[in-house]
Each structure stands twice: as C-alpha cells, then as structure tokens.
C-alpha atoms as a PDB file:
ATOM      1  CA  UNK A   1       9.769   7.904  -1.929  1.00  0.00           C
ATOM      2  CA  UNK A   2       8.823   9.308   1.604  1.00  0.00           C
ATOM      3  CA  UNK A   3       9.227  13.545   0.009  1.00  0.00           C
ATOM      4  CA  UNK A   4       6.653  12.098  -2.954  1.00  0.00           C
ATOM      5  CA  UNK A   5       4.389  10.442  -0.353  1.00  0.00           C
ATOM      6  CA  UNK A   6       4.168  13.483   1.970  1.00  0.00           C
ATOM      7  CA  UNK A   7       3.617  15.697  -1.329  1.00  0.00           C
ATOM      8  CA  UNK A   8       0.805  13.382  -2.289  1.00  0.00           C
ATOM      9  CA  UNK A   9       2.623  11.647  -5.152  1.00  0.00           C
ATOM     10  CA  UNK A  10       2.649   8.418  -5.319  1.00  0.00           C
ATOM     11  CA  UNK A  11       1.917   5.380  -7.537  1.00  0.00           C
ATOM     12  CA  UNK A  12       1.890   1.293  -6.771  1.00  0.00           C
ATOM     13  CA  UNK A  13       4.328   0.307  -8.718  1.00  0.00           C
ATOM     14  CA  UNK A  14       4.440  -3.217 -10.725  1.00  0.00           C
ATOM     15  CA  UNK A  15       5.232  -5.954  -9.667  1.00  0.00           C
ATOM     16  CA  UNK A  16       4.936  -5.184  -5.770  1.00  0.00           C
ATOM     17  CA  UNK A  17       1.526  -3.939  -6.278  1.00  0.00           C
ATOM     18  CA  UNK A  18       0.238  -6.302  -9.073  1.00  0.00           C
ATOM     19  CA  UNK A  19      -1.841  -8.396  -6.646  1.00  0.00           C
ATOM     20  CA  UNK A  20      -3.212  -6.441  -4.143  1.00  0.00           C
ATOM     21  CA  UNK A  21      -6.882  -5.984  -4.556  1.00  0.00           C
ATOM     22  CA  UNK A  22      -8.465  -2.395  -5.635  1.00  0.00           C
ATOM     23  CA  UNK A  23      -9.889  -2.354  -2.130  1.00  0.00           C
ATOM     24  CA  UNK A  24      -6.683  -2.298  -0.349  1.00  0.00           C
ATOM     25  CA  UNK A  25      -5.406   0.046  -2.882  1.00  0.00           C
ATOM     26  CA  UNK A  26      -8.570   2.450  -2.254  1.00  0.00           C
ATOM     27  CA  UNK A  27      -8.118   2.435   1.149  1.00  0.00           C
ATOM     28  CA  UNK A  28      -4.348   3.358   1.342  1.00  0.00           C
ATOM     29  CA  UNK A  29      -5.266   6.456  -1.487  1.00  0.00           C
ATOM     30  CA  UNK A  30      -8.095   7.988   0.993  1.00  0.00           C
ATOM     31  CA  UNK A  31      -5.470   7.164   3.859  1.00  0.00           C
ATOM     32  CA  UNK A  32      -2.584   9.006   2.021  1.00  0.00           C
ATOM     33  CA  UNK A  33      -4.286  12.393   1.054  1.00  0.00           C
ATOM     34  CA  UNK A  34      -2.785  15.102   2.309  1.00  0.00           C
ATOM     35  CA  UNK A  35      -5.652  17.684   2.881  1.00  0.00           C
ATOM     36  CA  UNK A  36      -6.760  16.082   6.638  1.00  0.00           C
ATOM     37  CA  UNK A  37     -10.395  17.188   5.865  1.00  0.00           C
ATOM     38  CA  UNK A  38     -10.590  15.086   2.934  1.00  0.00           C
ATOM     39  CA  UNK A  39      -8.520  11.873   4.066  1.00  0.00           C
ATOM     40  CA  UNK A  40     -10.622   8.978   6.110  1.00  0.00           C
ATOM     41  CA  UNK A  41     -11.013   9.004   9.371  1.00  0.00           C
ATOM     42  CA  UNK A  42     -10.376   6.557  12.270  1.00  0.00           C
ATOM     43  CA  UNK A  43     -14.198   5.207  11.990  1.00  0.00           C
ATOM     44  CA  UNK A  44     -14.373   5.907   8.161  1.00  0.00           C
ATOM     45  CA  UNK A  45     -11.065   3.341   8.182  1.00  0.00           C
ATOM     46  CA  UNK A  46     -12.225   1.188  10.223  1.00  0.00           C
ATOM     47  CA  UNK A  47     -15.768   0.546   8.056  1.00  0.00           C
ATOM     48  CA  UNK A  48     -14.058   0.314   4.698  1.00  0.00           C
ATOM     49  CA  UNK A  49     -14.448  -2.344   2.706  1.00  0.00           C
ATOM     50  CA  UNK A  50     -11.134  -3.870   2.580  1.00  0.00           C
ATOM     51  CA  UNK A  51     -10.919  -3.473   6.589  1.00  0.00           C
ATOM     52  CA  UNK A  52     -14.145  -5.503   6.619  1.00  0.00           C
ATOM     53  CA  UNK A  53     -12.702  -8.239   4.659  1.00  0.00           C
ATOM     54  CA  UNK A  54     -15.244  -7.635   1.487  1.00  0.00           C
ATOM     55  CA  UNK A  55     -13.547  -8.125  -1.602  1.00  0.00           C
ATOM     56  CA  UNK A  56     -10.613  -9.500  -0.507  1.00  0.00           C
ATOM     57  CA  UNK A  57      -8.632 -11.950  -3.104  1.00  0.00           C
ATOM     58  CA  UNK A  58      -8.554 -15.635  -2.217  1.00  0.00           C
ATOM     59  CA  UNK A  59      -5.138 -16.675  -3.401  1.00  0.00           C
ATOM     60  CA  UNK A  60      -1.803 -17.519  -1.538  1.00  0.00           C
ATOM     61  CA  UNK A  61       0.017 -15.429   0.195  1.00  0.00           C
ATOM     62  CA  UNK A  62       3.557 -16.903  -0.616  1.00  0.00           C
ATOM     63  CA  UNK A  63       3.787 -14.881  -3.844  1.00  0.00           C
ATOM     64  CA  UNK A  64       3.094 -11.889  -1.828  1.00  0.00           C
ATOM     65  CA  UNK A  65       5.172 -12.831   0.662  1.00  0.00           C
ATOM     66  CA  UNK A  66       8.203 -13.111  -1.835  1.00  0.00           C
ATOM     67  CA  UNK A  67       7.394  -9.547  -3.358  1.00  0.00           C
ATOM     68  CA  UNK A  68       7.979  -8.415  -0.217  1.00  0.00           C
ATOM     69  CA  UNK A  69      11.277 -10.386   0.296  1.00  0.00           C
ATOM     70  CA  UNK A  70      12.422  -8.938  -3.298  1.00  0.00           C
ATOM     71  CA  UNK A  71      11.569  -5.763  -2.611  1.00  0.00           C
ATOM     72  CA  UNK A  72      13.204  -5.036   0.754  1.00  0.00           C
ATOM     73  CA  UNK A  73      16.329  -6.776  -0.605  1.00  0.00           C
ATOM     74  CA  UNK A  74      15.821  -3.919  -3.803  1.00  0.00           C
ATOM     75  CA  UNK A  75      16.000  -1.316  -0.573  1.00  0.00           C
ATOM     76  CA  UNK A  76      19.084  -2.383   0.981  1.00  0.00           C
ATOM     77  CA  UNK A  77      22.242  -0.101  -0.081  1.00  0.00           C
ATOM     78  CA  UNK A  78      25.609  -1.462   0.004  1.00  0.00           C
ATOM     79  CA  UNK A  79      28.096   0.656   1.380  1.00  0.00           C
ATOM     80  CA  UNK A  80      31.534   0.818   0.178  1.00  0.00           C
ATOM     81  CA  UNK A  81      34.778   2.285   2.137  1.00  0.00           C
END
C-alpha cells in the first residue's frame, strides 16, 4: 500500500471509505500527488473546504469508528514459528 501511495496509486477502497464525504476525499487526492508543484500547500490545506468544516456529513461517528476497528484488525499479521 505505502510503494502504490508514493507512486501515486491509490484508491479508497469500500467499505472503509464508503462514508467519508467527497470533501475529505478531495483533500487527501491534492495532498497525495506526487509532483510537489501541483499538490496543496500548507495555506491551500488549511483553506479547503473540508478543513473548514463545509460539507461535512452529519451522521455518527460509531460506524466510522468500527471501520476503523475492522480494518486495523484486517492489518494485523499473525506470525507463526
């Protein structure tokens, strides 16, 4: 995942990704280009959208909050001697 992320290939996979808003998801694209001229800046960050709360979903967070749970559980390797 990290080799695809530095190489600029990446996707938000289902379901981990299913309810984060397409602010949060723009904002971690511009964040995550590779080319430094093109990617946001500190400022540019800092006066998106998503940082400035606009657009932002009005649900729970437990669901999320599980999603994560399930997902660093998926991460963990079990080692075997």
């Amino acid at each position: 995942m990290f080799n695809n992320i530095i190489k600029g290939n990446y996707v938000f996979t289902e379901p981990w990704w299913t309810d984060v808003s397409l602010n949060a998801k723009d904002l971690i694209s511009r964040l995550l280009i590779t080319d430094p001229s093109k990617r946001l800046t500190a400022k540019q960050a800092l006066n998106h959208p998503w940082v400035k709360g606009e657009g932002a979903k009005n649900h729970s967070l437990e669901e999320t909050q599980n999603k994560l749970k399930e997902f660093n559980l998926s991460r963990r390797k079990v080692k075997v001697r």
